[in-house]
C-alpha atoms as a PDB file:
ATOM      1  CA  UNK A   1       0.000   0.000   0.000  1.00  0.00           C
ATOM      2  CA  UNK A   2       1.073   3.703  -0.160  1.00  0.00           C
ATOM      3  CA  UNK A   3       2.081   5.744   2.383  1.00  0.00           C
ATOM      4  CA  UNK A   4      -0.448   5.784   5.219  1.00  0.00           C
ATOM      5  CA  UNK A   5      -1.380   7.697   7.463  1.00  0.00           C
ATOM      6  CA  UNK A   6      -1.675   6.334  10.821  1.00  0.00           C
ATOM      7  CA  UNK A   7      -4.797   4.326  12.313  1.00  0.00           C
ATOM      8  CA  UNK A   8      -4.355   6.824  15.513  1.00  0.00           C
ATOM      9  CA  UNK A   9      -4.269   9.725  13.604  1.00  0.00           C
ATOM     10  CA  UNK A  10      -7.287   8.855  11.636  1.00  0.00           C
ATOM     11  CA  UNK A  11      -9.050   8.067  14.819  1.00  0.00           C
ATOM     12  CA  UNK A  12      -8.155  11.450  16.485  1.00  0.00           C
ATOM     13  CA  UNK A  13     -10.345  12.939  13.445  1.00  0.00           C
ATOM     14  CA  UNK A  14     -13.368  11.528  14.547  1.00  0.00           C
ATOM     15  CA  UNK A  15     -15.791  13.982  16.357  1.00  0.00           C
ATOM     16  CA  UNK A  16     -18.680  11.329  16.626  1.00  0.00           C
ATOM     17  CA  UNK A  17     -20.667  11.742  20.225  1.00  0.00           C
ATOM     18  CA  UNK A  18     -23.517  10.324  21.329  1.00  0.00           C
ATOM     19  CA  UNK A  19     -25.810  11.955  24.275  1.00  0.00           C
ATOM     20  CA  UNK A  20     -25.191  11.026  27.621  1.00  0.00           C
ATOM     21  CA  UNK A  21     -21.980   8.773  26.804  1.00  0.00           C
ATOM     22  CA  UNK A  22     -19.192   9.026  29.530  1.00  0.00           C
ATOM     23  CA  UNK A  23     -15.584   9.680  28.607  1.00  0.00           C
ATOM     24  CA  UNK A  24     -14.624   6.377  29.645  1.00  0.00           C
ATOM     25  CA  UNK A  25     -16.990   5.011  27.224  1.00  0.00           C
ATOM     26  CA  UNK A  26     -14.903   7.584  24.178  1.00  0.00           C
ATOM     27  CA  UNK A  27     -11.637   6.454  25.587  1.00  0.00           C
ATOM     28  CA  UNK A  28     -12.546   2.948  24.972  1.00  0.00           C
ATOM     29  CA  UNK A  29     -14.258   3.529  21.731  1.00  0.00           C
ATOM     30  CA  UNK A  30     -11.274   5.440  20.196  1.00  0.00           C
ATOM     31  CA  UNK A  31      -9.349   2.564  20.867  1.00  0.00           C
ATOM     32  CA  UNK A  32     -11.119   0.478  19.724  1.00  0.00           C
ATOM     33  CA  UNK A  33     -11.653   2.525  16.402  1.00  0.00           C
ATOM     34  CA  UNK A  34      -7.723   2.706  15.876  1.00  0.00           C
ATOM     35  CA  UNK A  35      -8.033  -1.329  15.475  1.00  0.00           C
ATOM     36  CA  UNK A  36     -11.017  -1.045  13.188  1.00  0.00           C
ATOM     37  CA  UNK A  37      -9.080   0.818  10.912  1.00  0.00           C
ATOM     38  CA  UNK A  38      -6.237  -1.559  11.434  1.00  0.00           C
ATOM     39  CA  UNK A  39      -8.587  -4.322  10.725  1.00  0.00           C
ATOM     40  CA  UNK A  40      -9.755  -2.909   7.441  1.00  0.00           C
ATOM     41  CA  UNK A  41      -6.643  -2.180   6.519  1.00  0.00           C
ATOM     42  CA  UNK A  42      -5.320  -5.915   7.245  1.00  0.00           C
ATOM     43  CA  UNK A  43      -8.292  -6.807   5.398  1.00  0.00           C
ATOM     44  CA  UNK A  44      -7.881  -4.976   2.420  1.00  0.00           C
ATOM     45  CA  UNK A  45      -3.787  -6.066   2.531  1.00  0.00           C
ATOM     46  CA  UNK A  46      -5.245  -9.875   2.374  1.00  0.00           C
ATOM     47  CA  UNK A  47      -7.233  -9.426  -0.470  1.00  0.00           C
ATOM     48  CA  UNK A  48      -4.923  -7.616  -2.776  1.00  0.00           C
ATOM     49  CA  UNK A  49      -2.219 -10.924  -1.824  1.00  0.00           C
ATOM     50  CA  UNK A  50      -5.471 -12.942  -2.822  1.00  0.00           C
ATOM     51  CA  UNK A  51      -6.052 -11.277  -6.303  1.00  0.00           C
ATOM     52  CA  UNK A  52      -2.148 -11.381  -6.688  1.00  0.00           C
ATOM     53  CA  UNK A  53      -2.114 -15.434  -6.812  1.00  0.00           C
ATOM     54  CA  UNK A  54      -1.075 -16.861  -9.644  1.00  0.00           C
ATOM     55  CA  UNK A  55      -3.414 -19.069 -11.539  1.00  0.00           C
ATOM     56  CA  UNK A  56      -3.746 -22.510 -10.331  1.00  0.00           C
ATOM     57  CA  UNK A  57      -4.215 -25.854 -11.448  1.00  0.00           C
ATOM     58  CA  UNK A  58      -6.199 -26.381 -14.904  1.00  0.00           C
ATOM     59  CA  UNK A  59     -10.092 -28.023 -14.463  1.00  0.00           C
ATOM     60  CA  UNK A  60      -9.281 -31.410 -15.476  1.00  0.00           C
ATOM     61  CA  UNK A  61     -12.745 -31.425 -17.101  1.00  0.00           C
ATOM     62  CA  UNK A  62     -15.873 -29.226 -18.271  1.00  0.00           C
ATOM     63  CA  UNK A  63     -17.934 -31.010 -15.428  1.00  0.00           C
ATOM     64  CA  UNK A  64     -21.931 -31.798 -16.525  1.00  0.00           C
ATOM     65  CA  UNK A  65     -24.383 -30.469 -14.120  1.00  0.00           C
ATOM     66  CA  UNK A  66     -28.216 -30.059 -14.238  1.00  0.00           C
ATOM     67  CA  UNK A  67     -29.659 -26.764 -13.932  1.00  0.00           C
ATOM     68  CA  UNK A  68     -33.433 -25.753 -13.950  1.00  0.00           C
ATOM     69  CA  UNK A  69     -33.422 -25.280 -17.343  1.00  0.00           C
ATOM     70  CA  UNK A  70     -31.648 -28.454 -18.041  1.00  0.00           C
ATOM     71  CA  UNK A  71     -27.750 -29.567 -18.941  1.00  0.00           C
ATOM     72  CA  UNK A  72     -24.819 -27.340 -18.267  1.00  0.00           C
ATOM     73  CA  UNK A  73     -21.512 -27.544 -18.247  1.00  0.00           C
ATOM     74  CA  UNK A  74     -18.920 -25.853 -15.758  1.00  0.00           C
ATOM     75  CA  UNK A  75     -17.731 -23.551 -19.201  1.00  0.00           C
ATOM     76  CA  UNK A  76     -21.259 -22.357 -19.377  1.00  0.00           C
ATOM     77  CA  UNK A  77     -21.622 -21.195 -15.536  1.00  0.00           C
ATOM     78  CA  UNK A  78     -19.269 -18.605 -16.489  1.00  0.00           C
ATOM     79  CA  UNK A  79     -22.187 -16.844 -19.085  1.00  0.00           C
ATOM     80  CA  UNK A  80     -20.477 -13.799 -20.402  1.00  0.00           C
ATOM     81  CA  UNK A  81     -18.153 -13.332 -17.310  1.00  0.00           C
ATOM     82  CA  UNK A  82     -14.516 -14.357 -17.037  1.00  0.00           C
ATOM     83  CA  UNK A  83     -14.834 -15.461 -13.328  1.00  0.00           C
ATOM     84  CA  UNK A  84     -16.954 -17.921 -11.693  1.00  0.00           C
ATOM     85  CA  UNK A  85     -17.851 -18.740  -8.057  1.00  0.00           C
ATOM     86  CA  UNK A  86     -19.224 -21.881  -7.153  1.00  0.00           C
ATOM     87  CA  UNK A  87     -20.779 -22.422  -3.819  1.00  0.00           C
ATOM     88  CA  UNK A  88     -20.905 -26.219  -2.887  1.00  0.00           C
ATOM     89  CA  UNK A  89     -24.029 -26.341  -0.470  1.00  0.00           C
ATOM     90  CA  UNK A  90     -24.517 -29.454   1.708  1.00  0.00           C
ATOM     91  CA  UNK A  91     -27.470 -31.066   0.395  1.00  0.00           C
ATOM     92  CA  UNK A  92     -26.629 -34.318  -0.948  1.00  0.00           C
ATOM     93  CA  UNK A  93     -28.870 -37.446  -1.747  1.00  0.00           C
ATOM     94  CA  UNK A  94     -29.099 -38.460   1.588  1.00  0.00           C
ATOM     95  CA  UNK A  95     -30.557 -35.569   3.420  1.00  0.00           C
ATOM     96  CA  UNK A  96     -33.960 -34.970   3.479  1.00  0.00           C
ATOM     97  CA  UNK A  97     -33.079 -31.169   4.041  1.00  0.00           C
ATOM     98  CA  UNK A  98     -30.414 -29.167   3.604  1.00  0.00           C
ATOM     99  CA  UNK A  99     -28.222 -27.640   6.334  1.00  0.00           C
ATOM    100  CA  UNK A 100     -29.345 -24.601   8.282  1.00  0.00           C
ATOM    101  CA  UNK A 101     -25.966 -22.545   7.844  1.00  0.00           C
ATOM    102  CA  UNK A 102     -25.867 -23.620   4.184  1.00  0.00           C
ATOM    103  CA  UNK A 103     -29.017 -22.418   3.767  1.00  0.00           C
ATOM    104  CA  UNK A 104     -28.590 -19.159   6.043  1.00  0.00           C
ATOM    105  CA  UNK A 105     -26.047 -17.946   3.582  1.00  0.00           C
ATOM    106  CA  UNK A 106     -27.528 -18.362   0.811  1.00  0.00           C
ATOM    107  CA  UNK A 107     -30.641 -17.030   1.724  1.00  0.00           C
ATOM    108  CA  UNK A 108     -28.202 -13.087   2.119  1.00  0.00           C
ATOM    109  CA  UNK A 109     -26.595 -14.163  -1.123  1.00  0.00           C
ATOM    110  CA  UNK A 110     -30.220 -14.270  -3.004  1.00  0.00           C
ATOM    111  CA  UNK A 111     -30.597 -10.985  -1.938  1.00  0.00           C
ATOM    112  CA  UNK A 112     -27.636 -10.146  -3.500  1.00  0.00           C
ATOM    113  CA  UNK A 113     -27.353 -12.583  -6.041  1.00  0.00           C
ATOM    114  CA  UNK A 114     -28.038 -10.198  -9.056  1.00  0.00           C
ATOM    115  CA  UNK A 115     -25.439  -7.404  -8.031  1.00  0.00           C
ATOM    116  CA  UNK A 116     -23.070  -9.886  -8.004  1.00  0.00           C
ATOM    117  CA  UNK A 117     -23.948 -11.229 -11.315  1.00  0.00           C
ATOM    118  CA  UNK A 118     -23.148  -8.242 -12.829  1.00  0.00           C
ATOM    119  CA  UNK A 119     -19.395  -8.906 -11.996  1.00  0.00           C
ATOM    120  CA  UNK A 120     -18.991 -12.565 -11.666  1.00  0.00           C
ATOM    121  CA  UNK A 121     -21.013 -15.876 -12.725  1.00  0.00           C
ATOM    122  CA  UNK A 122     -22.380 -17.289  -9.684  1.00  0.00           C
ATOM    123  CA  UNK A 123     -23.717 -21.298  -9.379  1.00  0.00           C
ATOM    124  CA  UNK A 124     -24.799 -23.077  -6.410  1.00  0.00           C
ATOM    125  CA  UNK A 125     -24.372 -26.480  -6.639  1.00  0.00           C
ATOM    126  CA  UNK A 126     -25.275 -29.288  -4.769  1.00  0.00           C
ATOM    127  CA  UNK A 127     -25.541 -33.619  -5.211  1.00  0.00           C
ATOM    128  CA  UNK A 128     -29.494 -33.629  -4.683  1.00  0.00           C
ATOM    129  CA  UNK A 129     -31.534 -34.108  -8.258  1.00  0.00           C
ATOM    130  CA  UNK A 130     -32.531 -30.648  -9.258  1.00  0.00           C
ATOM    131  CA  UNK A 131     -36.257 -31.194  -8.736  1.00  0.00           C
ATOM    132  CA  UNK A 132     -35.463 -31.649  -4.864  1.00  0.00           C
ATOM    133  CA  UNK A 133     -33.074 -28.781  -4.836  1.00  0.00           C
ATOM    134  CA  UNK A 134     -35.869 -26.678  -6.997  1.00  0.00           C
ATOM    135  CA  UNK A 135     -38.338 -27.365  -4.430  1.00  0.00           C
ATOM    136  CA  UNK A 136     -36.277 -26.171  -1.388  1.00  0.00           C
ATOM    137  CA  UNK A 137     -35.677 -23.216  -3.380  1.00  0.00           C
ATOM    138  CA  UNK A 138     -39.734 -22.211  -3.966  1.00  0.00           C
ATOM    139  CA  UNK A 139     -39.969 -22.916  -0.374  1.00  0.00           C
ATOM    140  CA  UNK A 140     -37.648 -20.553   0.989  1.00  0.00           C
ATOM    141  CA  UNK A 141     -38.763 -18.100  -1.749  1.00  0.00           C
ATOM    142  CA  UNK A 142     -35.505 -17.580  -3.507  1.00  0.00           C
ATOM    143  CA  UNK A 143     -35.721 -15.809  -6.707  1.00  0.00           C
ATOM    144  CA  UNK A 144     -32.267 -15.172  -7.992  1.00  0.00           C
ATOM    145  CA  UNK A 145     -30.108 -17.926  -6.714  1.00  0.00           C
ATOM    146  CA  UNK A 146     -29.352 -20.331  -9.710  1.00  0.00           C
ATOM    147  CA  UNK A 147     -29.066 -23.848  -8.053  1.00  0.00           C
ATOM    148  CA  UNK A 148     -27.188 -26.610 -10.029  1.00  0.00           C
ATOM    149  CA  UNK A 149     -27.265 -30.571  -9.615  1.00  0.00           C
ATOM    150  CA  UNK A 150     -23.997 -32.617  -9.782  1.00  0.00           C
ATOM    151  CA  UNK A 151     -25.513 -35.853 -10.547  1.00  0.00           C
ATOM    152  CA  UNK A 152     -22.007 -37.881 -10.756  1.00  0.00           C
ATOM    153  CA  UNK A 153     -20.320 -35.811  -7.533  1.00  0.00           C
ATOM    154  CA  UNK A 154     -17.280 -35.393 -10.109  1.00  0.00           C
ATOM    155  CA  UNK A 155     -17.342 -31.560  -9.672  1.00  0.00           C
ATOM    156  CA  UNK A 156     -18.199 -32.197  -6.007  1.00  0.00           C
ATOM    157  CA  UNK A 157     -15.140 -35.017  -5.212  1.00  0.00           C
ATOM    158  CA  UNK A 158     -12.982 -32.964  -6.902  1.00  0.00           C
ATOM    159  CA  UNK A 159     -13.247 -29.820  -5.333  1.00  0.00           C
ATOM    160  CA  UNK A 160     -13.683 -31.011  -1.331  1.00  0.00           C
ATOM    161  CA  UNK A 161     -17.449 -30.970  -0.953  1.00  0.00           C
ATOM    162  CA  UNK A 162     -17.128 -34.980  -0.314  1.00  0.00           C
ATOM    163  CA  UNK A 163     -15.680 -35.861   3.344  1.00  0.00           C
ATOM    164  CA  UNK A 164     -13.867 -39.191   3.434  1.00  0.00           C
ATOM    165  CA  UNK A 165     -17.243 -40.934   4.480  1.00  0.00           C
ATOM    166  CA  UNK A 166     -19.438 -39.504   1.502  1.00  0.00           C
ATOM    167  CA  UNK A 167     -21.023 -36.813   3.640  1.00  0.00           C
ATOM    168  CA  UNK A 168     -21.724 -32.979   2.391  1.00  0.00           C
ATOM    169  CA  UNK A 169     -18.887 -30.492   3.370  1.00  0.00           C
ATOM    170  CA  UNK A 170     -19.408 -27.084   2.157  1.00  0.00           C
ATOM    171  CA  UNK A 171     -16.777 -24.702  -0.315  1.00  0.00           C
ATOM    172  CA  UNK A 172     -16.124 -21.654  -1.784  1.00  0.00           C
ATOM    173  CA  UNK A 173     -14.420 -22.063  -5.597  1.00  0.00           C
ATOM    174  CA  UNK A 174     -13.316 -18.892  -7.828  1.00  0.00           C
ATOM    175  CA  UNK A 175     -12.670 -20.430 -10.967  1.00  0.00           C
ATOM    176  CA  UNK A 176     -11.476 -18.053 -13.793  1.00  0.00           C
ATOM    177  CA  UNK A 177     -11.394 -18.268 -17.315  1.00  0.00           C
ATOM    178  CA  UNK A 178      -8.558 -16.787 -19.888  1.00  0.00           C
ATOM    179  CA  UNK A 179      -7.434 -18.060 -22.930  1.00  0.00           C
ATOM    180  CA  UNK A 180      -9.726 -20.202 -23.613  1.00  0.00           C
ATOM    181  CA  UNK A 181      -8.685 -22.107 -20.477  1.00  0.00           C
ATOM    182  CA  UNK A 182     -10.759 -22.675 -17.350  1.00  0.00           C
ATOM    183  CA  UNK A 183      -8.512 -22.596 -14.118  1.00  0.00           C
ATOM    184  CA  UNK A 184      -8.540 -22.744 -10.525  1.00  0.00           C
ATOM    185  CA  UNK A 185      -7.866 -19.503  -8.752  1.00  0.00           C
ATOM    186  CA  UNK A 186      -8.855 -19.723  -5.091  1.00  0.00           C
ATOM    187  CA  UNK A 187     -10.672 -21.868  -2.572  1.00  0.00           C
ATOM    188  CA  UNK A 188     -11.413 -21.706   1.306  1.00  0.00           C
ATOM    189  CA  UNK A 189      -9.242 -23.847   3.173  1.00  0.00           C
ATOM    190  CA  UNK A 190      -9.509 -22.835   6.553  1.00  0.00           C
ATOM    191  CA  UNK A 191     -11.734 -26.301   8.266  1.00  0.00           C
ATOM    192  CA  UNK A 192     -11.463 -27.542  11.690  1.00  0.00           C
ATOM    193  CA  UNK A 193      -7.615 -28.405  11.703  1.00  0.00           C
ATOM    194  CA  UNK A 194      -6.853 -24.072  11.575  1.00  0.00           C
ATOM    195  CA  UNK A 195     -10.019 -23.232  13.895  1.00  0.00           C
ATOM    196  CA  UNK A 196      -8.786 -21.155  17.478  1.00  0.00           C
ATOM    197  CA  UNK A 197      -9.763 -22.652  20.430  1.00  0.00           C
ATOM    198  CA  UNK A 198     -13.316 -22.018  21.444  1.00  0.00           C
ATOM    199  CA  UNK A 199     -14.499 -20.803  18.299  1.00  0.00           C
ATOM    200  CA  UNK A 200     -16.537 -22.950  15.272  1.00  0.00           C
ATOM    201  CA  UNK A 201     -14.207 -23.640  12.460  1.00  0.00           C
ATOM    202  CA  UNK A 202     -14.877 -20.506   9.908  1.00  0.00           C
ATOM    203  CA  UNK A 203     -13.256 -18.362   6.918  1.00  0.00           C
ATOM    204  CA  UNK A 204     -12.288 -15.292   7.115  1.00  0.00           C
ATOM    205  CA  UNK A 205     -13.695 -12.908   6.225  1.00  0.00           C
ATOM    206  CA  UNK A 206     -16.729 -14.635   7.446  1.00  0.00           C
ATOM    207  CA  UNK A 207     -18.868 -15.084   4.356  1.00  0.00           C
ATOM    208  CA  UNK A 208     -22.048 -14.912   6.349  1.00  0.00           C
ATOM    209  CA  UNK A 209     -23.941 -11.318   7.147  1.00  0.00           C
ATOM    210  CA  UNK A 210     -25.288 -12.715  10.033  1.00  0.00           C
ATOM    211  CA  UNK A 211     -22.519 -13.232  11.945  1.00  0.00           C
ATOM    212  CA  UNK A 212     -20.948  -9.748  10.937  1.00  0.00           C
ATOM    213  CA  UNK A 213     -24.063  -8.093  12.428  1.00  0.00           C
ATOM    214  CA  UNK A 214     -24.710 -10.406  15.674  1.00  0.00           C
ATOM    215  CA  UNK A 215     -20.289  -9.847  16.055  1.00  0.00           C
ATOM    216  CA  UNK A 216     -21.421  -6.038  17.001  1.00  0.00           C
ATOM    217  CA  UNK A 217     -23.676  -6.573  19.702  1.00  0.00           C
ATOM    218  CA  UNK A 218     -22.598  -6.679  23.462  1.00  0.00           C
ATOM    219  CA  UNK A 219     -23.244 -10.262  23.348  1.00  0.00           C
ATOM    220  CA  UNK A 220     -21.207 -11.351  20.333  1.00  0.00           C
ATOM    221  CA  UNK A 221     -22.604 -14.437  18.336  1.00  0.00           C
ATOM    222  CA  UNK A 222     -22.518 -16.709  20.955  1.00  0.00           C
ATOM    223  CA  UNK A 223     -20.991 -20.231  21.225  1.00  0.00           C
ATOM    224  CA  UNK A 224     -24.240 -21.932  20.994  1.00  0.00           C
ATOM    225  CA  UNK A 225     -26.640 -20.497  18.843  1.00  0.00           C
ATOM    226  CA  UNK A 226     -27.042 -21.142  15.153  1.00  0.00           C
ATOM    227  CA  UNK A 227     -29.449 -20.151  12.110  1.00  0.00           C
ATOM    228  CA  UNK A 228     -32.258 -23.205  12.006  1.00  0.00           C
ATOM    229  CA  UNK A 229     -34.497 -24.293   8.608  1.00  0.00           C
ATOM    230  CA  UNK A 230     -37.506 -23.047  10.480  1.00  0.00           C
ATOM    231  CA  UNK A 231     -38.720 -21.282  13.511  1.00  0.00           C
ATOM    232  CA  UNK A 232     -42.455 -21.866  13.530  1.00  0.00           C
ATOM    233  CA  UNK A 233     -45.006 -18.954  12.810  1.00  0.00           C
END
């Protein structure tokens, strides 16, 4: 990065004051500002190493999926775009529904699903047959999520959305495409093995909004609460 100026001295700019708030309170909140800037700075410093990576390895095949309109092929995902994420989401064969985080992310990402589209092509694929993933999808009312079947698990073995024991394990894939050529670019590979103690193995940054927002409250996320399929009505 260029020359910055300090996280302190940014912070010493800030004139925000809220009514009754003691300076103890300010004292604490300005230095705790200083490592917000730090931490978007740290952030930002992560993701220019990330879009520095070389290419990786070369898809070994133009994997066959079904879509809702039916065949595709992993070249097509990409539409008009020369990058393509692919969200594995953990609902294979042998669940009769999918899992709750899974399905709490991707509910924010529907909401966001065309914006992004206007960058990047954007699949979410899973080993159920598309008329059980299609379903789930008019049930939870998602409108601009396209949802993709991997009928042989090719895609899905070959990319680490198949534990050991033929269970679902989610991922993150940016594949890109130049010269003709469809490569690997970047996954997630932070599982249990890199997790801190005390905390649920996680990315970072955290692809979920939910957990950004609930990490801003007094009482943090919590170390025993997650998103469910359903609370009642």
């Amino acid at each position: 990065m260029a020359d910055l100026v300090s996280a302190a001295a940014l912070a010493q700019k800030n004139e925000t004051r809220f009514p009754n708030e003691s300076a103890e309170y300010r004292r604490a909140r300005q230095a705790l500002l200083v490592e917000e800037i730090e931490l978007r700075r740290h952030i930002e410093r992560v993701a220019e190493q990330r879009r520095a990576l070389p290419m990786g390895g070369e898809v070994p095949k133009n994997y066959a999926f079904v879509g809702e309109s039916g065949p595709v092929t992993l070249r097509e995902l990409f539409g008009d775009k020369q990058s393509l994420v692919t969200y594995s989401y953990m609902f294979g064969p042998q669940r009769e529904r999918p899992c709750p985080m899974c399905t709490s992310l991707l509910g924010a990402w529907n909401g966001e699903a065309r914006d992004m589209e206007q960058r990047v092509g954007l699949a979410v694929i899973a080993r159920s047959p598309i008329e059980k993933l299609v379903a789930f999808k008019k049930e939870r009312g998602w409108r601009d999520l396209k949802l993709y079947s991997d009928p042989s698990g090719e895609f899905s073995r070959d990319y680490f959305a198949i534990a050991p024991d033929g269970s679902d394990l989610p991922g993150l894939n940016v594949f890109a495409l130049r010269d003709g050529k469809i490569r690997h670019f970047w996954s997630g590979e932070m599982g249990s093995d890199q997790a801190d103690p005390g905390q649920d193995p996680r990315g970072a940054p955290d692809l979920m909004p939910i957990w950004t927002v609930l990490d801003c409250l007094p009482e943090g996320r919590g170390k025993d609460w997650y998103p469910k399929l359903d609370y009642g009505r």
